[in-house]
N, C-alpha and C. Protein backbone atom coordinates (compact mmCIF):
# COMPACT_ATOMS: atom_id res chain seq x y z
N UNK A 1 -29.49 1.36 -25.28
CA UNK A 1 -29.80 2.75 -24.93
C UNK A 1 -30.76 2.81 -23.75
N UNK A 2 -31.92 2.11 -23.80
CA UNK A 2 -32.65 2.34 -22.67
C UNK A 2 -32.61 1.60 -21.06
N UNK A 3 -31.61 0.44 -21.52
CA UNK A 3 -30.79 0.09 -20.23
C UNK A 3 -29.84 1.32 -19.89
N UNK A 4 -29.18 2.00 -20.65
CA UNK A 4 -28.07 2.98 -20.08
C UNK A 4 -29.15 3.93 -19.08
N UNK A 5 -30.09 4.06 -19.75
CA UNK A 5 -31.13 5.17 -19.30
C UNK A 5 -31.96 5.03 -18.02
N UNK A 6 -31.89 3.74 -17.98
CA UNK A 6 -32.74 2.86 -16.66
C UNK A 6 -31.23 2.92 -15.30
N UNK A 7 -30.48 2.62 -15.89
CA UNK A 7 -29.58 2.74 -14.86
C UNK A 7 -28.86 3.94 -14.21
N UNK A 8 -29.05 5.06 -15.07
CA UNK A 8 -28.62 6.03 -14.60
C UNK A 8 -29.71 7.02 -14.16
N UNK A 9 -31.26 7.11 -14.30
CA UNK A 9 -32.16 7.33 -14.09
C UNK A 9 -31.63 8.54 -12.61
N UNK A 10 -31.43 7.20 -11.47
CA UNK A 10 -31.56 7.49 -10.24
C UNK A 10 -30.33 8.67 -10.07
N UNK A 11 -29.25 9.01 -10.90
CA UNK A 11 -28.38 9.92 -10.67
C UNK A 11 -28.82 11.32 -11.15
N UNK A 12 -29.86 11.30 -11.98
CA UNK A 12 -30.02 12.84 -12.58
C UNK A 12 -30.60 13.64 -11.47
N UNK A 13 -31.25 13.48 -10.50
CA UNK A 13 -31.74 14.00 -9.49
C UNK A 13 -30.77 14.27 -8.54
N UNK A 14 -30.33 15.23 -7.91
CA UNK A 14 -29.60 15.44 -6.81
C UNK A 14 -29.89 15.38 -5.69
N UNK A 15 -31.05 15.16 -5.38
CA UNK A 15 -31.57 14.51 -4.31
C UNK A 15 -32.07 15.90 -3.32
N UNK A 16 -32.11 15.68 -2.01
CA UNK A 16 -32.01 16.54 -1.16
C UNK A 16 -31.10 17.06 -0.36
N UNK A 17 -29.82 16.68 -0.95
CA UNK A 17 -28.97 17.48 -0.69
C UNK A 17 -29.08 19.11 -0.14
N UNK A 18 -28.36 19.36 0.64
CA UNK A 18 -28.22 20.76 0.82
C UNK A 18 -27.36 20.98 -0.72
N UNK A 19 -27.80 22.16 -1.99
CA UNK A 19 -26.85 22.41 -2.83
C UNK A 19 -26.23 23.88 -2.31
N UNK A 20 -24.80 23.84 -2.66
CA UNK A 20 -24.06 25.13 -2.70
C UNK A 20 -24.14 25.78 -3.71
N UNK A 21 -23.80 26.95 -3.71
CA UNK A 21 -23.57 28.03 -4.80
C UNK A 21 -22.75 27.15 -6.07
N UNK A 22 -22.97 27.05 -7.22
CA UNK A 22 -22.57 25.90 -8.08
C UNK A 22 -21.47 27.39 -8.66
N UNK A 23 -20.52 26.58 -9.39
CA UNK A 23 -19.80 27.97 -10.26
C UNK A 23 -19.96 27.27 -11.70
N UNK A 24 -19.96 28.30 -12.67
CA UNK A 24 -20.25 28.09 -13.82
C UNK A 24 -19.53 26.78 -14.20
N UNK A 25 -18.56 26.63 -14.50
CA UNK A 25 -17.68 24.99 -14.29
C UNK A 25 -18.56 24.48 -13.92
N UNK A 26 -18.84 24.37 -12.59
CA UNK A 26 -19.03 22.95 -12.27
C UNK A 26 -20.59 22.93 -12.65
N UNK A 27 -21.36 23.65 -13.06
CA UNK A 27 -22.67 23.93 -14.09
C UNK A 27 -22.68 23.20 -15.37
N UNK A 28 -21.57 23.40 -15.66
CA UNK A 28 -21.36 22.89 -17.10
C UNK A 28 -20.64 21.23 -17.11
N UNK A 29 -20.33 20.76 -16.00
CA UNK A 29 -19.72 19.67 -15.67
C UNK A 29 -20.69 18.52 -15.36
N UNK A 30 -21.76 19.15 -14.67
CA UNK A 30 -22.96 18.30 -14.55
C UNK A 30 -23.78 18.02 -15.84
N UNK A 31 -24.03 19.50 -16.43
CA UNK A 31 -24.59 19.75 -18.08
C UNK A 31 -24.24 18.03 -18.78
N UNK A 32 -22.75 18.55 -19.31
CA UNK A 32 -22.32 17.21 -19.80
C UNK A 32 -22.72 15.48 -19.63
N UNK A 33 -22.58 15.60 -18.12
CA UNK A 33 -23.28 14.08 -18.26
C UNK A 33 -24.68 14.40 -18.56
N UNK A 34 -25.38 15.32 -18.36
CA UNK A 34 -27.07 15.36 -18.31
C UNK A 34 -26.88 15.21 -19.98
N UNK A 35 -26.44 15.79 -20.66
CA UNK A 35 -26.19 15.65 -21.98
C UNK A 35 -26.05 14.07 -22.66
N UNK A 36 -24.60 13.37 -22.28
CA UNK A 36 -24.26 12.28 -22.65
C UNK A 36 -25.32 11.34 -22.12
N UNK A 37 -25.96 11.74 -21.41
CA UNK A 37 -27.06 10.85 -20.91
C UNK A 37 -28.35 10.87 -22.14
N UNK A 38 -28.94 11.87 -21.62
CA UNK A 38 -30.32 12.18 -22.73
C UNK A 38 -29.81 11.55 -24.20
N UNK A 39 -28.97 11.71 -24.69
CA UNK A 39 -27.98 12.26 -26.10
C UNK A 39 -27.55 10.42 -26.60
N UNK A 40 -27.33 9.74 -25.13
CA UNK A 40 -26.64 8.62 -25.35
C UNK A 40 -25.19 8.49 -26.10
N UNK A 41 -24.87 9.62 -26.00
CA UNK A 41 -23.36 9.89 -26.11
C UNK A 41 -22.01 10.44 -25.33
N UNK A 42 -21.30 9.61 -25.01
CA UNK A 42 -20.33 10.03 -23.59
C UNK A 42 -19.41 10.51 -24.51
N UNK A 43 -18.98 11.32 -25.58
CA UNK A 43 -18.02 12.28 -26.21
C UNK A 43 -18.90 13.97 -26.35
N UNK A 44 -19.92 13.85 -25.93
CA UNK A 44 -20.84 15.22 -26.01
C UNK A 44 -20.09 16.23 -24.63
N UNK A 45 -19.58 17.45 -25.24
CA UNK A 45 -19.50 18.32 -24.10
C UNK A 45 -19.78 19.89 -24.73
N UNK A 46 -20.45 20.21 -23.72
CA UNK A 46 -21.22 21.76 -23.93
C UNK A 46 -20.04 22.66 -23.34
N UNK A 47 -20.75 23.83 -24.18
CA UNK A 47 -20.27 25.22 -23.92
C UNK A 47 -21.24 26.45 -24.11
N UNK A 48 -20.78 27.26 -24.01
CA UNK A 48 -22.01 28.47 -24.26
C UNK A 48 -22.48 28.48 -25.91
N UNK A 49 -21.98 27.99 -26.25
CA UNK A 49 -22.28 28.46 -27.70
C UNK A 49 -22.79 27.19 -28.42
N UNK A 50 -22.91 25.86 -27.76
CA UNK A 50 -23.51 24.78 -28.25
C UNK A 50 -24.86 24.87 -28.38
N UNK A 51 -25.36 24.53 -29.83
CA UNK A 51 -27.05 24.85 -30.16
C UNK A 51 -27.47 23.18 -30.54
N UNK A 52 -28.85 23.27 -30.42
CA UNK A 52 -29.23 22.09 -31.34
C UNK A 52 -29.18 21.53 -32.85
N UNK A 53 -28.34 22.27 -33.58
CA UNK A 53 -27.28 21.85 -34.36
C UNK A 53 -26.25 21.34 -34.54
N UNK A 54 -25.87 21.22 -33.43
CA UNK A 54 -24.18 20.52 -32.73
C UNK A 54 -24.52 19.13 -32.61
N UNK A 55 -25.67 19.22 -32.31
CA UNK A 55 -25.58 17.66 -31.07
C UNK A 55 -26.50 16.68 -31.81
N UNK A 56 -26.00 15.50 -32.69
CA UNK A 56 -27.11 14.91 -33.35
C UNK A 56 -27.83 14.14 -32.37
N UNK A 57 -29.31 13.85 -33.49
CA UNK A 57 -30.20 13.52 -32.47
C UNK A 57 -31.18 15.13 -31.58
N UNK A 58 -30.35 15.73 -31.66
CA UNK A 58 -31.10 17.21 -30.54
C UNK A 58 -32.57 17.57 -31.39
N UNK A 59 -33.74 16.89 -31.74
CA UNK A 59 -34.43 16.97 -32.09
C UNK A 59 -35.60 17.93 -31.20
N UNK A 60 -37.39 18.05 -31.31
CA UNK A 60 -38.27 18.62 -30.94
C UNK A 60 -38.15 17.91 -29.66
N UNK A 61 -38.48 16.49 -29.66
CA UNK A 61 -38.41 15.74 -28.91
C UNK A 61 -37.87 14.78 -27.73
N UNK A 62 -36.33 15.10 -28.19
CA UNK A 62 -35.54 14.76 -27.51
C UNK A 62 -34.39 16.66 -26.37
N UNK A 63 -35.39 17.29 -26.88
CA UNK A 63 -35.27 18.57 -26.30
C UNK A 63 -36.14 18.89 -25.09
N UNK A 64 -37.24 18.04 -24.67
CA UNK A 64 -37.99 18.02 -24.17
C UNK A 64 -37.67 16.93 -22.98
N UNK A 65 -37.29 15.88 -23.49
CA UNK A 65 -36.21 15.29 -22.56
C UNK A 65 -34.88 15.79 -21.73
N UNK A 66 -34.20 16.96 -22.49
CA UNK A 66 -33.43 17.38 -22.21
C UNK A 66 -33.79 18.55 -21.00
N UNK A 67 -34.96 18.99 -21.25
CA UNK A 67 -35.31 19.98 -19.98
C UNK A 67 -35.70 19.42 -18.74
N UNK A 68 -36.35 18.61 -19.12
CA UNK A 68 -36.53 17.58 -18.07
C UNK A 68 -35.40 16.95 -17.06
N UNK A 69 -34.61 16.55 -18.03
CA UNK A 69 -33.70 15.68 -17.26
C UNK A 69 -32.65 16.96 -16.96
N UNK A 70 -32.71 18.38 -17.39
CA UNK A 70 -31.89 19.31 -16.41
C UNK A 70 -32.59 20.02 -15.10
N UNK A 71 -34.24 19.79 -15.69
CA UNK A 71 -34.60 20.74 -14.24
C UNK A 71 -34.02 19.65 -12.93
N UNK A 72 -34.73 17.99 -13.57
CA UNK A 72 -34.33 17.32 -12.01
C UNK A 72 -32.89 17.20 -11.40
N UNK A 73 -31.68 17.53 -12.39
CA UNK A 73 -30.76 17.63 -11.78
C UNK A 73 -30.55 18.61 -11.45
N UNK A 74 -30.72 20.03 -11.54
CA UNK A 74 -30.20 20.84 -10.74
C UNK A 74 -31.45 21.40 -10.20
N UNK A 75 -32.63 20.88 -9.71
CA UNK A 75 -33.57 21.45 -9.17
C UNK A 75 -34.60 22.94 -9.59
N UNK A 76 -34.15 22.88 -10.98
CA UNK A 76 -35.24 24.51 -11.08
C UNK A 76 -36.19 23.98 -11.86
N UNK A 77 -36.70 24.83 -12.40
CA UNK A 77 -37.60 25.26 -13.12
C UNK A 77 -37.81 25.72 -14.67
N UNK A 78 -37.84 25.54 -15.64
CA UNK A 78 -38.01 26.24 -17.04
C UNK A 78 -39.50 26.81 -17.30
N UNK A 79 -39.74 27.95 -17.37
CA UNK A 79 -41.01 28.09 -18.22
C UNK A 79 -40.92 27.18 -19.57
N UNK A 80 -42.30 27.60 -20.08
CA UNK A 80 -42.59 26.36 -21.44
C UNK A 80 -41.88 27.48 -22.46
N UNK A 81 -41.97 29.23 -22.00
CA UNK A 81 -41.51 30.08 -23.27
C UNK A 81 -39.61 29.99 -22.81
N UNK A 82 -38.96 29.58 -21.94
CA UNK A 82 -37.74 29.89 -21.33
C UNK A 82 -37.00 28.34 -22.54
N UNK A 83 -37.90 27.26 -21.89
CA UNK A 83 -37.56 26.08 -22.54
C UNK A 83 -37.47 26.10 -24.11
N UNK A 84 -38.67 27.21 -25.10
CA UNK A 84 -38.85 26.88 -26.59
C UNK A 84 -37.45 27.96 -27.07
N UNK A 85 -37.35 29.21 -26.13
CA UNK A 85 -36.67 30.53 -26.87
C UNK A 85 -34.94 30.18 -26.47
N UNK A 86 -34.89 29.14 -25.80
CA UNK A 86 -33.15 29.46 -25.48
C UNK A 86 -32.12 28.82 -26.52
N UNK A 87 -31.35 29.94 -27.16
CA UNK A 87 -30.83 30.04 -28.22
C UNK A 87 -29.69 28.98 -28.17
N UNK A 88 -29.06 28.70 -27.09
CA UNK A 88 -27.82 27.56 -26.72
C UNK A 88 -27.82 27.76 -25.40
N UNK A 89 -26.89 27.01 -25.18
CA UNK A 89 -26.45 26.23 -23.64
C UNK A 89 -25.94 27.32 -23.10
N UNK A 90 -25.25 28.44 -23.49
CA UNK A 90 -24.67 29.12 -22.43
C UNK A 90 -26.22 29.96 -21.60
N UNK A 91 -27.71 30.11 -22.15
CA UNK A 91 -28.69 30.46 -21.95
C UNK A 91 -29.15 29.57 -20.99
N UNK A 92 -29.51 28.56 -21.13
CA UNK A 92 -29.61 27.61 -20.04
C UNK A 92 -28.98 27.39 -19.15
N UNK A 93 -27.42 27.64 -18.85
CA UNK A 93 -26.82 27.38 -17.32
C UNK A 93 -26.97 29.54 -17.40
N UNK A 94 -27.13 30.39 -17.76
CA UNK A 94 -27.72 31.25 -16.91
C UNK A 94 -28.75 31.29 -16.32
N UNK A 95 -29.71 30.87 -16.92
CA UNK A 95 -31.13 30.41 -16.07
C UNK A 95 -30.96 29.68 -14.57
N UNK A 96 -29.96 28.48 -15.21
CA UNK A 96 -29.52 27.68 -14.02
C UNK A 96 -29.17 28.36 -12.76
N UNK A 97 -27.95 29.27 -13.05
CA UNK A 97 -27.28 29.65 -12.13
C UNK A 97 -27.88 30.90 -11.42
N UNK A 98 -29.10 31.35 -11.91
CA UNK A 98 -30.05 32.14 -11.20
C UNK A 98 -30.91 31.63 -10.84
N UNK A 99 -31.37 30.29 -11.18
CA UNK A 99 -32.32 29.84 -9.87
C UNK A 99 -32.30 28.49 -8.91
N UNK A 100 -31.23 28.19 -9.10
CA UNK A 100 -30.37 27.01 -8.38
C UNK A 100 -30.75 27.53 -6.71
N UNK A 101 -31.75 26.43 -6.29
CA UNK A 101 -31.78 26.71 -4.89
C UNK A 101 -30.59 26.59 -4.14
């Protein structure tokens, strides 16, 4: 697990790319690996309605990882109240897709 994690490290960041207008797809396409990554599971795929009940492992702690490893890939931001109150994933790629530089 933490070799998978060491090696893919350098991909969660998108770098400095110029980013385009993302469309919900392809929001949720990135999601997934950020998912199978944190999660250590490559059969994990989100939708709006996926909660931390779905996804074993989606603990206090490993939720905290999970914000993390989405702000650096798509470059935003979570408040600490945005990060504790979002009910599922379709809440989080709206956040996304409103502040995606």
């Amino acid at each position: 697990k933490n070799k998978k994690r060491q090696d893919y490290s350098h991909s969660l960041y998108m770098g400095n790319k110029k980013t385009r207008e993302m469309t919900r797809q392809e929001v949720y396409e990135n999601l997934n690996e950020v998912f199978q990554y944190v999660f250590d599971d490559d059969s994990i795929e989100v939708n709006d309605e996926t909660t931390a009940n779905d996804i074993e492992d989606w603990d206090s702690f490993e939720h905290i990882n999970l914000v993390i490893a989405v702000e650096k890939r798509f470059q935003v931001k979570f408040t600490v109240g945005e990060a504790n109150e979002m009910k599922n994933v379709g809440e989080m790629v709206d956040i996304i897709l409103e502040r995606m530089p």
